[in-house]
C-alpha atoms as a PDB file:
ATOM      1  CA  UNK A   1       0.000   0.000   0.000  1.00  0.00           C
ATOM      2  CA  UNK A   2       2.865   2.695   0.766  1.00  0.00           C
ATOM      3  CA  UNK A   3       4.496   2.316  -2.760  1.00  0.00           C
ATOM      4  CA  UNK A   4       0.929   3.347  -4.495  1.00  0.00           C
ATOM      5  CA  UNK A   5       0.642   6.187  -1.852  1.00  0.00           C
ATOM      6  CA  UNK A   6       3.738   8.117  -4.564  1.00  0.00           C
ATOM      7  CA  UNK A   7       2.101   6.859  -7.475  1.00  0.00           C
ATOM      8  CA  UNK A   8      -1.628   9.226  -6.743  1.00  0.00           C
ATOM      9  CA  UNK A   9       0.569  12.491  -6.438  1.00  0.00           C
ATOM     10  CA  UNK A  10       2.706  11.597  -9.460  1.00  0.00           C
ATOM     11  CA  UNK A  11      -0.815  11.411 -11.318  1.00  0.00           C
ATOM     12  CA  UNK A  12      -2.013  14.340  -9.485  1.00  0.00           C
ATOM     13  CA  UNK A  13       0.618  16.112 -10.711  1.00  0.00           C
ATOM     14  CA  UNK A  14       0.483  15.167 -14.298  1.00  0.00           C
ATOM     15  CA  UNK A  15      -4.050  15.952 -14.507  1.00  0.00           C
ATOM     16  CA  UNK A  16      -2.984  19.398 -13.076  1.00  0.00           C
ATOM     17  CA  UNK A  17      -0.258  20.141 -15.822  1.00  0.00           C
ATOM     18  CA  UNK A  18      -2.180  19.205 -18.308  1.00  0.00           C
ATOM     19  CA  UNK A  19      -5.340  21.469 -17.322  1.00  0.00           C
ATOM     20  CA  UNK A  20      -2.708  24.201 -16.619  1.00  0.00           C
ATOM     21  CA  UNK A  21      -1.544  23.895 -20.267  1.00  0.00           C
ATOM     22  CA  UNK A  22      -5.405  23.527 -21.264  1.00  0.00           C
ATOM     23  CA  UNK A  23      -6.228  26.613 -19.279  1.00  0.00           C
ATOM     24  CA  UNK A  24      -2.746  28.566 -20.930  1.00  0.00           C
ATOM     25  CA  UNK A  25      -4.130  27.592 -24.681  1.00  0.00           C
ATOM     26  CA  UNK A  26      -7.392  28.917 -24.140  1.00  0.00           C
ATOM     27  CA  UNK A  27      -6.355  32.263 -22.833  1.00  0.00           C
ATOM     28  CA  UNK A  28      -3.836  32.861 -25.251  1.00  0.00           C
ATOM     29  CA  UNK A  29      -6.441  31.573 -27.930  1.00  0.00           C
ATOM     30  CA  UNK A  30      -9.072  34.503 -26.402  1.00  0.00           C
ATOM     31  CA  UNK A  31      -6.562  37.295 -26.758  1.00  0.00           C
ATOM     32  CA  UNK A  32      -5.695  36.841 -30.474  1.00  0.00           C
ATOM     33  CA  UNK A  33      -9.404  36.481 -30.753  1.00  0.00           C
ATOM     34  CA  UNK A  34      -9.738  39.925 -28.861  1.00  0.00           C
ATOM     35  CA  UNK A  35      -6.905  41.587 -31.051  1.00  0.00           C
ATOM     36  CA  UNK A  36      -8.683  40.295 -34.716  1.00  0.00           C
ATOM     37  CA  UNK A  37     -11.965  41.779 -33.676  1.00  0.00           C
ATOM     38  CA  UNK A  38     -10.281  45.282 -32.233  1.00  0.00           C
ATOM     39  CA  UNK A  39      -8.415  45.643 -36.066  1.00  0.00           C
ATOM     40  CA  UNK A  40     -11.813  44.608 -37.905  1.00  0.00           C
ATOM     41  CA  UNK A  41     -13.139  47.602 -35.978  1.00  0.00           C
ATOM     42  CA  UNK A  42     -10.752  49.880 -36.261  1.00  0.00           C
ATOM     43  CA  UNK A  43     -11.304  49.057 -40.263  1.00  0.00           C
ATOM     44  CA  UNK A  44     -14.648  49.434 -40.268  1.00  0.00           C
ATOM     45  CA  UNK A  45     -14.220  53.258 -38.695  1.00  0.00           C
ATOM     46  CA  UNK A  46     -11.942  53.823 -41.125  1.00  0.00           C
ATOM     47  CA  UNK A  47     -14.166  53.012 -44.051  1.00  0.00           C
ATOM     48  CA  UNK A  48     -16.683  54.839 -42.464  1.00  0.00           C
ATOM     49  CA  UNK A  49     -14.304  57.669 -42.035  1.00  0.00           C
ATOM     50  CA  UNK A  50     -13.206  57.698 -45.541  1.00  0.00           C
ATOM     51  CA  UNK A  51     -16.829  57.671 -47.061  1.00  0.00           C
ATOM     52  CA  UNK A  52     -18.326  60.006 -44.996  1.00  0.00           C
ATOM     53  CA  UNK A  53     -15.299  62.374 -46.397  1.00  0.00           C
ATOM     54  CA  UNK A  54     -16.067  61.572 -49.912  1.00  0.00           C
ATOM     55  CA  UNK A  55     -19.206  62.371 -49.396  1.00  0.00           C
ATOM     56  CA  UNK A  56     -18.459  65.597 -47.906  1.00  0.00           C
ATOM     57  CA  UNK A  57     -15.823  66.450 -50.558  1.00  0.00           C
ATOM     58  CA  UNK A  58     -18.484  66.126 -53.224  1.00  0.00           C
ATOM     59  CA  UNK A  59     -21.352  68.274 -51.671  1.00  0.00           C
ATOM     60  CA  UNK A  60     -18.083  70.710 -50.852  1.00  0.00           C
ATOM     61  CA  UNK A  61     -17.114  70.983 -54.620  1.00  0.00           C
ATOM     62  CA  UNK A  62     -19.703  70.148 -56.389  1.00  0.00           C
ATOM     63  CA  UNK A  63     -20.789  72.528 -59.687  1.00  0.00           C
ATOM     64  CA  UNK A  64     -18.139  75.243 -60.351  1.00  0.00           C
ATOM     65  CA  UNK A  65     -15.027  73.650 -59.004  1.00  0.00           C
ATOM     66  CA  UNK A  66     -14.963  70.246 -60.407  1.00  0.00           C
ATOM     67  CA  UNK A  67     -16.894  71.868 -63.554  1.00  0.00           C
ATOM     68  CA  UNK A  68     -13.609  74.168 -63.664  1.00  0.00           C
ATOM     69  CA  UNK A  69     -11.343  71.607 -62.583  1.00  0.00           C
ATOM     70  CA  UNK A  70      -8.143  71.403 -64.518  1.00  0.00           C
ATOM     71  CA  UNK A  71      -5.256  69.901 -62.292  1.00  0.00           C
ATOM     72  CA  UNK A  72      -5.314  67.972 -59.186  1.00  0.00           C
ATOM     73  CA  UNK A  73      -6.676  69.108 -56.205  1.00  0.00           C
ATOM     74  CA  UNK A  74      -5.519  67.596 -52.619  1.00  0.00           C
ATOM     75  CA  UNK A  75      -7.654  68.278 -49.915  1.00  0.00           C
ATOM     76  CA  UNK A  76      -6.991  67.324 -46.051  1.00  0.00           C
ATOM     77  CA  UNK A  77     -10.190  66.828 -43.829  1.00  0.00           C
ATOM     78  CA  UNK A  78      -8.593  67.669 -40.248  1.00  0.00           C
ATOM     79  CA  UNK A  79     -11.353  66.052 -38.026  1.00  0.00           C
ATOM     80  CA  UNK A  80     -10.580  62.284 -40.039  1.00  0.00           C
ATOM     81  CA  UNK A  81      -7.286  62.630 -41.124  1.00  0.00           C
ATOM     82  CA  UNK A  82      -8.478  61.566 -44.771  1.00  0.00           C
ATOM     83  CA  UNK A  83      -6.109  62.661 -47.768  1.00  0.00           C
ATOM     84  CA  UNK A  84      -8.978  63.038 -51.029  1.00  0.00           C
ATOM     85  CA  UNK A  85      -7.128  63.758 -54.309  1.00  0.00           C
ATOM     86  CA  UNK A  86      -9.795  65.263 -56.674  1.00  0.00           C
ATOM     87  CA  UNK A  87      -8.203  64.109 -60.353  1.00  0.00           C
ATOM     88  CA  UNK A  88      -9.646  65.343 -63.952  1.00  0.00           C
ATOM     89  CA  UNK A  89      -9.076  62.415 -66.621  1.00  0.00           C
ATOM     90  CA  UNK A  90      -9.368  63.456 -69.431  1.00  0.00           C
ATOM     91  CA  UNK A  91      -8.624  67.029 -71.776  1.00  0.00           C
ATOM     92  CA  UNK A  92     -11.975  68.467 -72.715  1.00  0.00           C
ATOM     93  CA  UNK A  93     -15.501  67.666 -71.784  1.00  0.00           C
ATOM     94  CA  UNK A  94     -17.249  64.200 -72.920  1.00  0.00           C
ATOM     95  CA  UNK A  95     -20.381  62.047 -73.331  1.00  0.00           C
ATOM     96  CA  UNK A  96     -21.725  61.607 -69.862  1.00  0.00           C
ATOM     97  CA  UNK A  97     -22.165  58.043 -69.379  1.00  0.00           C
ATOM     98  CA  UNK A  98     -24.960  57.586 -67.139  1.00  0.00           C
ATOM     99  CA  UNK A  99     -27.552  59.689 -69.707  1.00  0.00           C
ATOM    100  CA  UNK A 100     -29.889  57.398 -71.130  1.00  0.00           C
ATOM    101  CA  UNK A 101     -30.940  60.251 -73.949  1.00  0.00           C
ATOM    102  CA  UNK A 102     -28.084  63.048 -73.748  1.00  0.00           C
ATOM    103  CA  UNK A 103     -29.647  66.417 -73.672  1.00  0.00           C
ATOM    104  CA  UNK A 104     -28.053  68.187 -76.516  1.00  0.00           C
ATOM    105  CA  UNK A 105     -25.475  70.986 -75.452  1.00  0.00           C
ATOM    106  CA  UNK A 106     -24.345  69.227 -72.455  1.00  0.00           C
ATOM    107  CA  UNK A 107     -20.908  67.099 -71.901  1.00  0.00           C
ATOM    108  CA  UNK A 108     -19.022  66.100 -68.538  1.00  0.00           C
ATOM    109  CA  UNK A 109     -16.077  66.328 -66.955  1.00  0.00           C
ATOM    110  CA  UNK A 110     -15.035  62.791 -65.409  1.00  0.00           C
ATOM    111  CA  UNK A 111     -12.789  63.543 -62.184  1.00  0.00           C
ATOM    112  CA  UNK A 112     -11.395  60.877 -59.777  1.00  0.00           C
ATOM    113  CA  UNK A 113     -11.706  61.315 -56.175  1.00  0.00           C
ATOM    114  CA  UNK A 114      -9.865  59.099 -54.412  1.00  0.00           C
ATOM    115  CA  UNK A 115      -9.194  59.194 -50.477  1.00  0.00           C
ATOM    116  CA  UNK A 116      -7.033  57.740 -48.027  1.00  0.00           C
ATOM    117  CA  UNK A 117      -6.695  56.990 -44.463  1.00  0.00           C
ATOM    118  CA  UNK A 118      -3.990  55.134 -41.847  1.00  0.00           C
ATOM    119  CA  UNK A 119      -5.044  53.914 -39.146  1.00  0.00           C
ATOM    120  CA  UNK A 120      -4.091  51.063 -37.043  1.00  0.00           C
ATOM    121  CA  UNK A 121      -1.432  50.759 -34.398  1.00  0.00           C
ATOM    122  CA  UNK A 122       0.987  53.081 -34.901  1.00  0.00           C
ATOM    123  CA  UNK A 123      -0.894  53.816 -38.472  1.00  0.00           C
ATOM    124  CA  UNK A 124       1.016  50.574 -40.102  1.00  0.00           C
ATOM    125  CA  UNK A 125      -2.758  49.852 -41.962  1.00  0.00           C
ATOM    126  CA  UNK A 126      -4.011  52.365 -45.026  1.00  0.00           C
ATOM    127  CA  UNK A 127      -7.473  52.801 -46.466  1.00  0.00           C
ATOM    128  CA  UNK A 128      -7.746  53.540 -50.524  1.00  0.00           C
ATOM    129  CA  UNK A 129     -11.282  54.217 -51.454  1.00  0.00           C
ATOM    130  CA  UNK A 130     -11.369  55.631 -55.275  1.00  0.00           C
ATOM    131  CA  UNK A 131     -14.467  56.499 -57.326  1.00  0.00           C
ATOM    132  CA  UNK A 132     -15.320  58.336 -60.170  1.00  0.00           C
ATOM    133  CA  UNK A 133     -17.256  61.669 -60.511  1.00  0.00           C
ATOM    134  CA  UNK A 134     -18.661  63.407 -63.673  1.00  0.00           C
ATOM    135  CA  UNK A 135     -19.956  66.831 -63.685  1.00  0.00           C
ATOM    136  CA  UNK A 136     -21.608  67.988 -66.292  1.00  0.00           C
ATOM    137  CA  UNK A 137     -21.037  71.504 -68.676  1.00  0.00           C
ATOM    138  CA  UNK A 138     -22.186  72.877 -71.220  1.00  0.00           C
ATOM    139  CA  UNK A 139     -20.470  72.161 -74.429  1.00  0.00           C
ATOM    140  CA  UNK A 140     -18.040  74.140 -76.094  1.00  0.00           C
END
């Protein structure tokens, strides 16, 4: 009986190490859970960010400027931190594309806006959100 008396805290010993390194895996396992779901927040602000700044730049600029728009035109929105690069594309005035039956007289301008924004620990991730714009004129 005294030689089996050794043999229960051996076993003892061996059940609590292995529900220590149970215990150790499922922490560690809940913090990089944790840390994927803070980063697919801080992504989703940022997308937020940056399209609630294109939207902005748009209503801001709309009619005259991008109608007159001839180079590139960086704008900084200080609240967000968003970079928006308005862009013309082409020489000259076009067919709009989205008329169904183009009133005669009128053409468009197609400008890129395209906005950025870091973000992230120490701002390591970046945001690109590009779309394109046209604004129409009256013909020359």
């Amino acid at each position: 009986m005294k030689n089996q008396q050794g043999m229960v805290l051996f076993f003892s010993l061996i059940v609590l190490l292995i529900m220590t390194v149970i215990g150790v895996a499922i922490a560690m396992n809940a913090t990089q859970s944790l840390r994927m779901s803070q980063v697919g927040s801080e992504r989703v602000q940022a997308n937020i960010a940056v399209q609630g700044v294109m939207n902005t730049v748009v209503m801001d600029h709309e009619g005259s400027v991008l109608a007159n728009l001839d180079a590139p035109l960086v704008l900084t929105d200080p609240i967000y931190n968003v970079t928006s690069t308005l862009t013309p594309l082409y020489e000259g005035d076009v067919v709009c594309a989205r008329s169904a039956r183009p009133t005669a007289g009128v053409e468009c301008r197609k400008i890129e806006l395209s906005s950025e924004i870091q973000f992230g620990r120490g701002n390591v991730a970046r945001l690109t959100r590009v779309s394109g714009l046209e604004q129409e004129v009256l013909a020359d």
